[in-house]
C-alpha atoms as a PDB file:
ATOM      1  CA  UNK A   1      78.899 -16.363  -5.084  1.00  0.00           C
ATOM      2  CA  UNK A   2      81.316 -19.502  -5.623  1.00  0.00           C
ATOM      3  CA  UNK A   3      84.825 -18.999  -6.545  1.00  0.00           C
ATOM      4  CA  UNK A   4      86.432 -19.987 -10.426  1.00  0.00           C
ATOM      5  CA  UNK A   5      89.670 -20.792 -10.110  1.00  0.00           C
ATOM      6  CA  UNK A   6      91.968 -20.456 -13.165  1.00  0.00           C
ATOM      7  CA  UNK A   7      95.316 -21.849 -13.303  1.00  0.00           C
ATOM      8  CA  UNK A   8      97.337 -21.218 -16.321  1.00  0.00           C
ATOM      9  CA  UNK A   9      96.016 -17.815 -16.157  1.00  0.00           C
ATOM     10  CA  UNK A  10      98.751 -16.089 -18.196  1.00  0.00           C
ATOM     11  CA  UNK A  11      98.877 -18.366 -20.911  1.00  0.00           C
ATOM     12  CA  UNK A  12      97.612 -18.605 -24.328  1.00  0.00           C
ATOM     13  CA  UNK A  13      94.183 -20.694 -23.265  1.00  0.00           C
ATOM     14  CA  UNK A  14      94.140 -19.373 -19.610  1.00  0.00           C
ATOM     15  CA  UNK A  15      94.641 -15.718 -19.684  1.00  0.00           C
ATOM     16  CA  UNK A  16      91.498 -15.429 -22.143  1.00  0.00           C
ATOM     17  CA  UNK A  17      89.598 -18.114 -20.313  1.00  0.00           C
ATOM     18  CA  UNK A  18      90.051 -15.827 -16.989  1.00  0.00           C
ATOM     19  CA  UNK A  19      89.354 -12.709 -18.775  1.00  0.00           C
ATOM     20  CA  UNK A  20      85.618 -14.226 -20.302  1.00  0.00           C
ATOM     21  CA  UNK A  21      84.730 -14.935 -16.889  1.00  0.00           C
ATOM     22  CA  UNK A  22      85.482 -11.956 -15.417  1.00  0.00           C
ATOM     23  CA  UNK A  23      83.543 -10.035 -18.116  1.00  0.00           C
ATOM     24  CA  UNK A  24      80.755 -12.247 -17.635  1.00  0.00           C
ATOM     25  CA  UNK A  25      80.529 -11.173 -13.592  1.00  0.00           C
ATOM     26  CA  UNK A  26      81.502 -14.478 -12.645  1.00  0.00           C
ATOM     27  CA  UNK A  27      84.003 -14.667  -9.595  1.00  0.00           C
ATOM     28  CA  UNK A  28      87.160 -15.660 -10.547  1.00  0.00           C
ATOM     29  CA  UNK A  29      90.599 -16.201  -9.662  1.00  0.00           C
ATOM     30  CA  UNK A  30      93.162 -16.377 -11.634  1.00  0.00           C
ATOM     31  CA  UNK A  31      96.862 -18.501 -10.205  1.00  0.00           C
ATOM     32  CA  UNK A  32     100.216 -17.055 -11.224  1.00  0.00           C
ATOM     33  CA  UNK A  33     103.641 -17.831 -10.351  1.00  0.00           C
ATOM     34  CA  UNK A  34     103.948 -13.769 -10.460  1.00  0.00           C
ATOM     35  CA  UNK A  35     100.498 -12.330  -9.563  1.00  0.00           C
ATOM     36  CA  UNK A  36     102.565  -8.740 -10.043  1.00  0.00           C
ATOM     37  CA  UNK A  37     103.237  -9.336 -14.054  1.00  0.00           C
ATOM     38  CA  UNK A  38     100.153 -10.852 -14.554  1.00  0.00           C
ATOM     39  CA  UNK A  39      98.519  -7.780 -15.858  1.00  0.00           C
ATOM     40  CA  UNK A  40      94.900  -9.939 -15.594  1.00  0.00           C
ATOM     41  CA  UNK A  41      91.755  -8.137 -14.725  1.00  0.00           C
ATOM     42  CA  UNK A  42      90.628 -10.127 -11.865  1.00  0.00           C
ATOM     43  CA  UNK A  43      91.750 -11.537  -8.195  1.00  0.00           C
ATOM     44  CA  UNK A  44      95.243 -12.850  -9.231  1.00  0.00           C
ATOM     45  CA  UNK A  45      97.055 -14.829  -6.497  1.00  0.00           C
ATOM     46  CA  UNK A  46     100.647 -16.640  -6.169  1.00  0.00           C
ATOM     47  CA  UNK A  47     100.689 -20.127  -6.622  1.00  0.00           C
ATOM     48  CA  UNK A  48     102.570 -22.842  -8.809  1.00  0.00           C
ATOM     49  CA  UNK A  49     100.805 -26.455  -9.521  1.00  0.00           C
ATOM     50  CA  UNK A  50     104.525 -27.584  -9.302  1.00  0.00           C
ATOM     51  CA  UNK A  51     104.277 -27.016  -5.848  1.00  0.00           C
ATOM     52  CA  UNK A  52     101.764 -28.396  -4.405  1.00  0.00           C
ATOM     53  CA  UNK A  53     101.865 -26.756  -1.028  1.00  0.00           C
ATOM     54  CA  UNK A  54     101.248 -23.494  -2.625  1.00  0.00           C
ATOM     55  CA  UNK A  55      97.684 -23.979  -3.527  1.00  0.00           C
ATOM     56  CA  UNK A  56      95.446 -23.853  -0.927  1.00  0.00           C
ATOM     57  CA  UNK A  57      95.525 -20.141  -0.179  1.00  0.00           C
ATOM     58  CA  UNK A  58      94.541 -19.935  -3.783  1.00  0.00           C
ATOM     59  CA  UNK A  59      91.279 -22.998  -2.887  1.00  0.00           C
ATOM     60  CA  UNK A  60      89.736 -20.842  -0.060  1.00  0.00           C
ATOM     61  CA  UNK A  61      85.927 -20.795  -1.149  1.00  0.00           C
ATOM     62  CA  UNK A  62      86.584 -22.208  -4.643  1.00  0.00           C
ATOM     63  CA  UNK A  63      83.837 -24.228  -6.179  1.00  0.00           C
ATOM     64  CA  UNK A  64      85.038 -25.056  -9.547  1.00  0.00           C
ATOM     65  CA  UNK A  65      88.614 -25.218 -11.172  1.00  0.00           C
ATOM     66  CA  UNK A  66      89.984 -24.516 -15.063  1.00  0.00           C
ATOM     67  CA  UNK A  67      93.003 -26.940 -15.052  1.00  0.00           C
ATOM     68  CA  UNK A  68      95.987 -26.987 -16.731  1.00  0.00           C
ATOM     69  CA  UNK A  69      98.481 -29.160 -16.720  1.00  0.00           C
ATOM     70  CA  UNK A  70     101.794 -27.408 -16.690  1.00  0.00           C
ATOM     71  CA  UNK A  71     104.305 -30.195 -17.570  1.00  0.00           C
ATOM     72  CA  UNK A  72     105.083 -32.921 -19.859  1.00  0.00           C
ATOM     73  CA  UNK A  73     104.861 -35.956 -17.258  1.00  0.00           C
ATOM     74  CA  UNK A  74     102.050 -36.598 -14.627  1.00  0.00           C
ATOM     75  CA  UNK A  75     104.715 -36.131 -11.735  1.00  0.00           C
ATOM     76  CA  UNK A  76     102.947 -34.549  -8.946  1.00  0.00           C
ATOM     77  CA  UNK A  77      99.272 -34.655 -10.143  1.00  0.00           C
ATOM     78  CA  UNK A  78      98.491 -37.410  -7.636  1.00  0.00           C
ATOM     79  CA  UNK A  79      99.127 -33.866  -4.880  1.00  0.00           C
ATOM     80  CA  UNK A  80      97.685 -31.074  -7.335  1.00  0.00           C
ATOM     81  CA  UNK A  81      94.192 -33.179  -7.840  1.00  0.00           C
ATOM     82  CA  UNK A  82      93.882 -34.014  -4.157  1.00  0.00           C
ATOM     83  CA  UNK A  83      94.168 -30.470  -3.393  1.00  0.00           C
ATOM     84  CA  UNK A  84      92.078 -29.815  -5.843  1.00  0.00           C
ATOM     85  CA  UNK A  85      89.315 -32.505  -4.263  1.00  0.00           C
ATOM     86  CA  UNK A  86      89.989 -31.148  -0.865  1.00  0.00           C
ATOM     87  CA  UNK A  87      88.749 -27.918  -1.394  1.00  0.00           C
ATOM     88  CA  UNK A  88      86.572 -27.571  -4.874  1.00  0.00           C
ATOM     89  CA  UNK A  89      83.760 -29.476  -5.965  1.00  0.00           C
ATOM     90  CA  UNK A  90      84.280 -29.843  -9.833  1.00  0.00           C
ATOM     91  CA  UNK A  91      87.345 -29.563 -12.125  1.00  0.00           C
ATOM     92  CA  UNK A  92      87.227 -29.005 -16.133  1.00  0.00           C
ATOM     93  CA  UNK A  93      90.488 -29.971 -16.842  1.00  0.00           C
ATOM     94  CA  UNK A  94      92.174 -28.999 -20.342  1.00  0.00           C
ATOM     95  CA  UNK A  95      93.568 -32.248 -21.681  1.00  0.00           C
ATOM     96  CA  UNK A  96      94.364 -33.478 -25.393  1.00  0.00           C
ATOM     97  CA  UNK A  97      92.589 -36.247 -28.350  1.00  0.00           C
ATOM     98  CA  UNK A  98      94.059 -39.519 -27.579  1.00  0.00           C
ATOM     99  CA  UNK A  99      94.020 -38.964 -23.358  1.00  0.00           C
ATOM    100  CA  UNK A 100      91.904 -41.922 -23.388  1.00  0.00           C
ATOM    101  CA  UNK A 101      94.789 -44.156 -24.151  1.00  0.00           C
ATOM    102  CA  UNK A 102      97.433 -45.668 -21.532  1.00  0.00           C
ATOM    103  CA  UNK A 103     100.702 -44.033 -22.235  1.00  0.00           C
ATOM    104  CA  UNK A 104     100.252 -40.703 -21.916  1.00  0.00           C
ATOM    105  CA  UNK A 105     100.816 -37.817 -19.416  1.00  0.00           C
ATOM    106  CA  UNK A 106      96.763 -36.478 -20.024  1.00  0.00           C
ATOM    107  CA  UNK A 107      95.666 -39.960 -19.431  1.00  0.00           C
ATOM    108  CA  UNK A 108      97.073 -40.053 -16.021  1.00  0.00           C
ATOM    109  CA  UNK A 109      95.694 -36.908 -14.802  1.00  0.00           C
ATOM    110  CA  UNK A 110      92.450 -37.585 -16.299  1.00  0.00           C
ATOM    111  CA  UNK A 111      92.290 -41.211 -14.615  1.00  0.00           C
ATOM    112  CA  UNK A 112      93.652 -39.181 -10.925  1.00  0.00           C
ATOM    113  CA  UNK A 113      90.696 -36.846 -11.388  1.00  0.00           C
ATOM    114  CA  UNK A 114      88.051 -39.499 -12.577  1.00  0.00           C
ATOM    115  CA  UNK A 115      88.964 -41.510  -9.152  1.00  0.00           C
ATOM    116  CA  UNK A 116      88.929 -38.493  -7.056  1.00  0.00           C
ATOM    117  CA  UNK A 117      85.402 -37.691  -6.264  1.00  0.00           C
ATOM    118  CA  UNK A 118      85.162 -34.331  -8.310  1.00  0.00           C
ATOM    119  CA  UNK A 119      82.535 -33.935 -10.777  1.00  0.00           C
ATOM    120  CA  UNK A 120      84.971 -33.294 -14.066  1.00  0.00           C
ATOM    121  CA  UNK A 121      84.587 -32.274 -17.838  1.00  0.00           C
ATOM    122  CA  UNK A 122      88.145 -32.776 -19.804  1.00  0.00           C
ATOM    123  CA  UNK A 123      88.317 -30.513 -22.840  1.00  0.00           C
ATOM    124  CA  UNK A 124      90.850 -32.610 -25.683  1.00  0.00           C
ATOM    125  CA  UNK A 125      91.347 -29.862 -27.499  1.00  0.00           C
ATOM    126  CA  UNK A 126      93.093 -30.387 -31.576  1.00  0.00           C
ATOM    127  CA  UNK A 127      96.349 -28.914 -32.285  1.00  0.00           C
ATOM    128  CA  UNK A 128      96.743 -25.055 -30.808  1.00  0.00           C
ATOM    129  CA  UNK A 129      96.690 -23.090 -33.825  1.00  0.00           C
ATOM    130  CA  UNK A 130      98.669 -20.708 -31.396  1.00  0.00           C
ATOM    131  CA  UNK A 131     101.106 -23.117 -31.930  1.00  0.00           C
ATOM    132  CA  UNK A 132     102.364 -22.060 -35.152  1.00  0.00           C
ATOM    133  CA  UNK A 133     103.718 -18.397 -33.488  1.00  0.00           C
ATOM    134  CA  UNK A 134     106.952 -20.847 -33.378  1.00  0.00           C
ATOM    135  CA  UNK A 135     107.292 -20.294 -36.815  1.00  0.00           C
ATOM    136  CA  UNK A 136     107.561 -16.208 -36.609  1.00  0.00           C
ATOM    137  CA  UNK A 137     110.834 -15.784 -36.946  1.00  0.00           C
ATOM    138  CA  UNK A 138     111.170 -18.163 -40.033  1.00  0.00           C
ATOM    139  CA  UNK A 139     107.597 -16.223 -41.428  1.00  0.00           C
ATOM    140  CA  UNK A 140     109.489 -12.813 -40.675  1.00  0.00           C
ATOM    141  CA  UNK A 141     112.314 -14.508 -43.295  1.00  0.00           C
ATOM    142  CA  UNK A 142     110.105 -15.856 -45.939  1.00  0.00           C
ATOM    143  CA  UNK A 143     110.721 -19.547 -45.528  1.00  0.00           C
ATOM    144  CA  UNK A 144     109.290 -21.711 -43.535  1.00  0.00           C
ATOM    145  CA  UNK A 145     111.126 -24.831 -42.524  1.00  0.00           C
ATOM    146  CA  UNK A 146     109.374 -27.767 -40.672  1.00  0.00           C
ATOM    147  CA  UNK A 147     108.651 -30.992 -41.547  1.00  0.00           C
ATOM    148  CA  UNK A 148     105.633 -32.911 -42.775  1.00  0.00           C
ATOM    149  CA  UNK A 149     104.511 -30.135 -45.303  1.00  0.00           C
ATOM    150  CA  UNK A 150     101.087 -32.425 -46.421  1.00  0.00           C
ATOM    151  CA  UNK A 151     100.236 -32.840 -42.290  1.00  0.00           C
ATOM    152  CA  UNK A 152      96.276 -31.585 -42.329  1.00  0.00           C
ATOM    153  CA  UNK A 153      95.733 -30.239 -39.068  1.00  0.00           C
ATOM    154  CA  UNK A 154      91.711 -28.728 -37.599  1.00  0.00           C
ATOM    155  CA  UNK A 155      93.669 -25.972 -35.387  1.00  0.00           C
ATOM    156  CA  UNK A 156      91.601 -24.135 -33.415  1.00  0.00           C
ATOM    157  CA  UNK A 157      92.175 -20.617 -31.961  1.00  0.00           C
ATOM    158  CA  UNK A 158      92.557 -20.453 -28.692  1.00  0.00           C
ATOM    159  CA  UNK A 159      89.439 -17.919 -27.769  1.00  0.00           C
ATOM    160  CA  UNK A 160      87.237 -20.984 -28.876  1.00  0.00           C
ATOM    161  CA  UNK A 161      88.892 -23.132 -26.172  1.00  0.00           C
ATOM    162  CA  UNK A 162      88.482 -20.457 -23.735  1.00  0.00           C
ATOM    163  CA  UNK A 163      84.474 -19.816 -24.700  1.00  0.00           C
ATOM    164  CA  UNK A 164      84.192 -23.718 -24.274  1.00  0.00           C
ATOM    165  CA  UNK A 165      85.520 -23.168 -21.068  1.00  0.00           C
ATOM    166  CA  UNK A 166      84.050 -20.606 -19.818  1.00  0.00           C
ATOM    167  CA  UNK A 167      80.871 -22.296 -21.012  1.00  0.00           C
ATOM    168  CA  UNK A 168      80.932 -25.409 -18.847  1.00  0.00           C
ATOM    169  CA  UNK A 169      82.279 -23.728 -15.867  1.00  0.00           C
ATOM    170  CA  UNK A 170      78.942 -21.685 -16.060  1.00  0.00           C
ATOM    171  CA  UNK A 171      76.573 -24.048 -17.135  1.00  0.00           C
ATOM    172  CA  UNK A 172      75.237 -27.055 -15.974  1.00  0.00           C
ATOM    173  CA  UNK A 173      74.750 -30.733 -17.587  1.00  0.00           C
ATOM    174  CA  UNK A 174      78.735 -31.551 -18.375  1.00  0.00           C
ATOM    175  CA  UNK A 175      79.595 -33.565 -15.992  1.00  0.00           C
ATOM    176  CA  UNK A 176      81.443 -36.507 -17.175  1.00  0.00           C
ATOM    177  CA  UNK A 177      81.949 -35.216 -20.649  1.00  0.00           C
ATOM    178  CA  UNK A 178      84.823 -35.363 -22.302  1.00  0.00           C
ATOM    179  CA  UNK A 179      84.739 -32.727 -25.188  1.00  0.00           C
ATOM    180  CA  UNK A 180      86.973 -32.792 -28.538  1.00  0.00           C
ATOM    181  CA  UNK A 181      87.587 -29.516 -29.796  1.00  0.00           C
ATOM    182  CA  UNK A 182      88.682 -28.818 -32.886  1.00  0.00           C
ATOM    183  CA  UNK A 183      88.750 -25.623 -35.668  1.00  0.00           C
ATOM    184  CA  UNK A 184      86.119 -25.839 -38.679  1.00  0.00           C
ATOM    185  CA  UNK A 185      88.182 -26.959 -41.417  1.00  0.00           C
ATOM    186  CA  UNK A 186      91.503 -28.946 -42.105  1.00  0.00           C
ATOM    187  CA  UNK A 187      94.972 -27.501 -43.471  1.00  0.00           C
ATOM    188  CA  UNK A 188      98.064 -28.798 -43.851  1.00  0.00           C
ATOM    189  CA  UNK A 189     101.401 -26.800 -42.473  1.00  0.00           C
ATOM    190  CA  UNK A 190     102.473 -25.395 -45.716  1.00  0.00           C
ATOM    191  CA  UNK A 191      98.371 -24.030 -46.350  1.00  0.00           C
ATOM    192  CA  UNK A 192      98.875 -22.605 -42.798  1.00  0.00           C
ATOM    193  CA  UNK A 193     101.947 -20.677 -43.657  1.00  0.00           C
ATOM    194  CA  UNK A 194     100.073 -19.582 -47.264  1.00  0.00           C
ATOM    195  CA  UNK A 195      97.345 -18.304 -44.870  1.00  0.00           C
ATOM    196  CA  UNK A 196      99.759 -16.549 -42.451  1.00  0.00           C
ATOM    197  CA  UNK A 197     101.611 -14.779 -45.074  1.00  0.00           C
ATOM    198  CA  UNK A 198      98.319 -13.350 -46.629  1.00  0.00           C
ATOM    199  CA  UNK A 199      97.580 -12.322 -43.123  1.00  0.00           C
ATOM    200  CA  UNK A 200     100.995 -10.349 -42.927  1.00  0.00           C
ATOM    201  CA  UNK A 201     100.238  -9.217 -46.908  1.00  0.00           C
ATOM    202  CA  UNK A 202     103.639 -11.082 -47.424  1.00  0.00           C
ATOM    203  CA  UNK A 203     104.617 -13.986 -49.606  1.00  0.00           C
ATOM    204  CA  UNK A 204     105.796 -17.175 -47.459  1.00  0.00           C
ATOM    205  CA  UNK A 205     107.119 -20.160 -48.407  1.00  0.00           C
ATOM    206  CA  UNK A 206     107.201 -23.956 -46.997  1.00  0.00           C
ATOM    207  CA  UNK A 207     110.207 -25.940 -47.199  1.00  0.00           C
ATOM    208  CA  UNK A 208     110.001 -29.629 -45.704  1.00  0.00           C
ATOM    209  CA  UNK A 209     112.984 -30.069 -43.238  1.00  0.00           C
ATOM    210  CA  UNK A 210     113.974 -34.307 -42.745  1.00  0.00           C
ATOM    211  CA  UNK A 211     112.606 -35.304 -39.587  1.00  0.00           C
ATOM    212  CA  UNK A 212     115.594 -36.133 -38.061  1.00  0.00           C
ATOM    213  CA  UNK A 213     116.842 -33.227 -38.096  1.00  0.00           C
ATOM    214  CA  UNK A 214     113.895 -31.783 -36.274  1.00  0.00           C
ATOM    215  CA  UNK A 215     113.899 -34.208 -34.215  1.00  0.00           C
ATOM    216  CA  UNK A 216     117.255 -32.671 -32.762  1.00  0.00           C
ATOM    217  CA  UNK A 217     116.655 -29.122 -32.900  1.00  0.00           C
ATOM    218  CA  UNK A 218     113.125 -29.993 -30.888  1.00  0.00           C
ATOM    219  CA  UNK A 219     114.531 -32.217 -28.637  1.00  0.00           C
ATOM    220  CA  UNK A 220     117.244 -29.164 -27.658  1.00  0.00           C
ATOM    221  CA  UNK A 221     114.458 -26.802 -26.845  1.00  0.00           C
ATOM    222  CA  UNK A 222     111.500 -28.853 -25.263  1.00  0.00           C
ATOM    223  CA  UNK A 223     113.875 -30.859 -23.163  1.00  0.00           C
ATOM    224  CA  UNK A 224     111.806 -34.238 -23.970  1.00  0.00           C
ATOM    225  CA  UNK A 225     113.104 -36.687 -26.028  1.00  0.00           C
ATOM    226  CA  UNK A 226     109.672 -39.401 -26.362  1.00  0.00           C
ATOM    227  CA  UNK A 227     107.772 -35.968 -26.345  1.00  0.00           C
ATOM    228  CA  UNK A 228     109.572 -34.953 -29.556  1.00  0.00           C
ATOM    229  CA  UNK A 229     109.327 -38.731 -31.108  1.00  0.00           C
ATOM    230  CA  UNK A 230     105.370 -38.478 -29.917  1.00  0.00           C
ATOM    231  CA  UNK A 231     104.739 -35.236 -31.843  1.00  0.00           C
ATOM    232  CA  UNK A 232     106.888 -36.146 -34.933  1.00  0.00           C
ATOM    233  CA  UNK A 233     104.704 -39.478 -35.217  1.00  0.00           C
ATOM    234  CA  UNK A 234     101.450 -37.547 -34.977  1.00  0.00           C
ATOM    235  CA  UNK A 235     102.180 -34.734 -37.768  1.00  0.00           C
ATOM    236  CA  UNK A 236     103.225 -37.542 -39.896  1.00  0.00           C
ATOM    237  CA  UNK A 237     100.271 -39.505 -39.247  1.00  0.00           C
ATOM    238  CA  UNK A 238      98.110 -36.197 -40.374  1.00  0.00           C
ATOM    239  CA  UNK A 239      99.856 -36.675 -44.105  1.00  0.00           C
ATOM    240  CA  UNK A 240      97.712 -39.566 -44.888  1.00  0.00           C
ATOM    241  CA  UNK A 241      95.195 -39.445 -41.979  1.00  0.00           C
ATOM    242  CA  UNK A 242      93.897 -35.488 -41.131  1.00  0.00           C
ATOM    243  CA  UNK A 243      93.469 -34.574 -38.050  1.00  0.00           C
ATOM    244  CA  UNK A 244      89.411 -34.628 -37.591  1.00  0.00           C
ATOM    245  CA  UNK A 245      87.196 -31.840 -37.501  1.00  0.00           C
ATOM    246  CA  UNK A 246      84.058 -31.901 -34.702  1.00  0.00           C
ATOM    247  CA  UNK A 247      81.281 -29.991 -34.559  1.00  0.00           C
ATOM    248  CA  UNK A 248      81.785 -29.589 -30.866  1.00  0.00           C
ATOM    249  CA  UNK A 249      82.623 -25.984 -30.611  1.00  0.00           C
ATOM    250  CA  UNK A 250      79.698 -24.644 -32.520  1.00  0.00           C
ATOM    251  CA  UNK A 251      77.488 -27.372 -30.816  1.00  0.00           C
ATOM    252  CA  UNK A 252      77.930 -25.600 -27.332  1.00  0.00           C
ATOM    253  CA  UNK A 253      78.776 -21.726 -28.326  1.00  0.00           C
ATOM    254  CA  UNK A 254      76.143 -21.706 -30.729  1.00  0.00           C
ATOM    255  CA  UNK A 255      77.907 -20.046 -33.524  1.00  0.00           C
ATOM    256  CA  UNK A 256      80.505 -21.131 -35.933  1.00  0.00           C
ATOM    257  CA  UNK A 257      84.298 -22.046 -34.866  1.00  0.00           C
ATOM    258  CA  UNK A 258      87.016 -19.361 -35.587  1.00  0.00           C
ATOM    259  CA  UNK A 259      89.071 -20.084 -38.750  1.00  0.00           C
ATOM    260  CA  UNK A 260      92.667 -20.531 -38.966  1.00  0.00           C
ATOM    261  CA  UNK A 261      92.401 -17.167 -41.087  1.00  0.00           C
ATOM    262  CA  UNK A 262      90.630 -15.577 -38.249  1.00  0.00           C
ATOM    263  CA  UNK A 263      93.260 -16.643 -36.366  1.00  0.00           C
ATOM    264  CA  UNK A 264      96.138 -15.299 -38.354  1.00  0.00           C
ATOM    265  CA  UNK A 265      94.487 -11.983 -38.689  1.00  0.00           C
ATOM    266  CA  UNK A 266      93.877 -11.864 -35.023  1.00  0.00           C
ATOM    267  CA  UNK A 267      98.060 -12.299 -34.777  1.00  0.00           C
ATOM    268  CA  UNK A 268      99.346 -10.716 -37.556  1.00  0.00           C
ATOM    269  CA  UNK A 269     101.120  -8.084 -35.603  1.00  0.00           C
ATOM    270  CA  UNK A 270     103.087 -11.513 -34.205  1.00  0.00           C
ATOM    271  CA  UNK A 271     104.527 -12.145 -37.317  1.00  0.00           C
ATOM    272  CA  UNK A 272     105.469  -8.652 -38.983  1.00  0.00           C
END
């Protein structure tokens, strides 16, 4: 039986993603900078996509690799995917909406890997409804302070990117797709932090914060300046223009996509 490889493993997306194919008796391994801490229940070996040189232990007998790009530039892609080609034949690679566009970090790794001989499927997944655990401490406080209140976002939770996943590494007929994934409805931040707060059986309330001043406090902690500016422009584009809502997910799983409520009850214990 051919090898999974799952990089990312002990992430949000990766961890579960790992986890579905092990429990589907699918051969996996799972990469971790710590395969000790990991606490994953499958082969988990060392390896870091930031250095390259550490991989190919990890792409003995693999056939097919879950991707994940680990940084916020393509710097040292051109290395990862030619390991990658090397050794696998196919790669689903988790990118993002708008990847199709020059400009981007995803776009580069998706063009490396569409010149690189694999057979690929790139999942562009909407915005991680995972995404809004930044906003536990301010939930755990009763105000939540962020801006672009009216931003209507399609989050979707992160088990639904995994089952996609997990899906098209064990199926056949997605090669050369390019898959956006999205929840099943649209809500903007503040409805989000309603939702969460019913989830928690606590009242929570939204309080728009100026832009520039986010723009400061995000640039301290993610380190990337035209990041920051990149993400501020999107959630203000969602105010008049909502982030779109696909029937992708229940188009390949069969069933409906998990709500943002499902979501928030799955993670309540997060935000008491």
């Amino acid at each position: 039986m051919s090898t999974i490889l799952v990089t990312g493993a002990t992430g949000n997306v990766g961890r579960h993603v790992a986890s579905q194919l092990g429990a589907a008796g699918l051969k996996v391994r799972a990469l971790a900078r710590d395969p000790g801490r990991a606490g994953l229940p499958v082969e988990t070996v060392r390896g870091d996509l930031t250095e390259p040189a550490t991989l190919e232990p990890a792409l003995r007998d693999v056939d097919s690799v879950f991707l994940l790009w680990p940084a916020f530039t393509a710097d040292g892609a051109d290395e990862v995917v030619a390991a990658i080609a090397g050794r696998a034949r196919r790669v689903v690679l988790l990118s993002a909406p708008g990847a199709e566009a020059p400009g981007n970090h995803f776009h580069e790794v998706e063009r490396l890997i569409r010149h690189s001989g694999l057979g690929w499927t790139f999942l562009r997944p909407s915005g991680f409804a995972a995404n809004t655990l930044g906003w536990a401490d301010q939930v755990r406080r009763g105000v939540v302070r962020w801006p672009f209140g009216r931003a209507a976002r399609s989050l979707i939770h992160e088990k639904d990117i995994a089952a996609v996943a997990v899906h098209v590494l064990a199926s056949a007929g997605h090669n050369g797709a390019a898959y956006v994934l999205t929840g099943p409805e649209q809500l903007t931040q503040a409805e989000q932090v309603r939702v969460i707060g019913e989830a928690i059986g606590r009242e929570v309330r939204w309080e728009d914060q100026p832009p520039e001043e986010a723009r400061e406090q995000l640039t301290a902690i993610w380190g990337s300046p035209e990041f920051v500016d990149g993400a501020l422009r999107t959630w203000e584009s969602f105010v008049t223009s909502p982030e779109v809502v696909t029937d992708t997910v229940p188009r390949l799983l069969g069933r409906p996509a998990l709500t943002f409520r499902q979501w928030a009850a799955d993670h309540a214990a997060d935000f008491a």
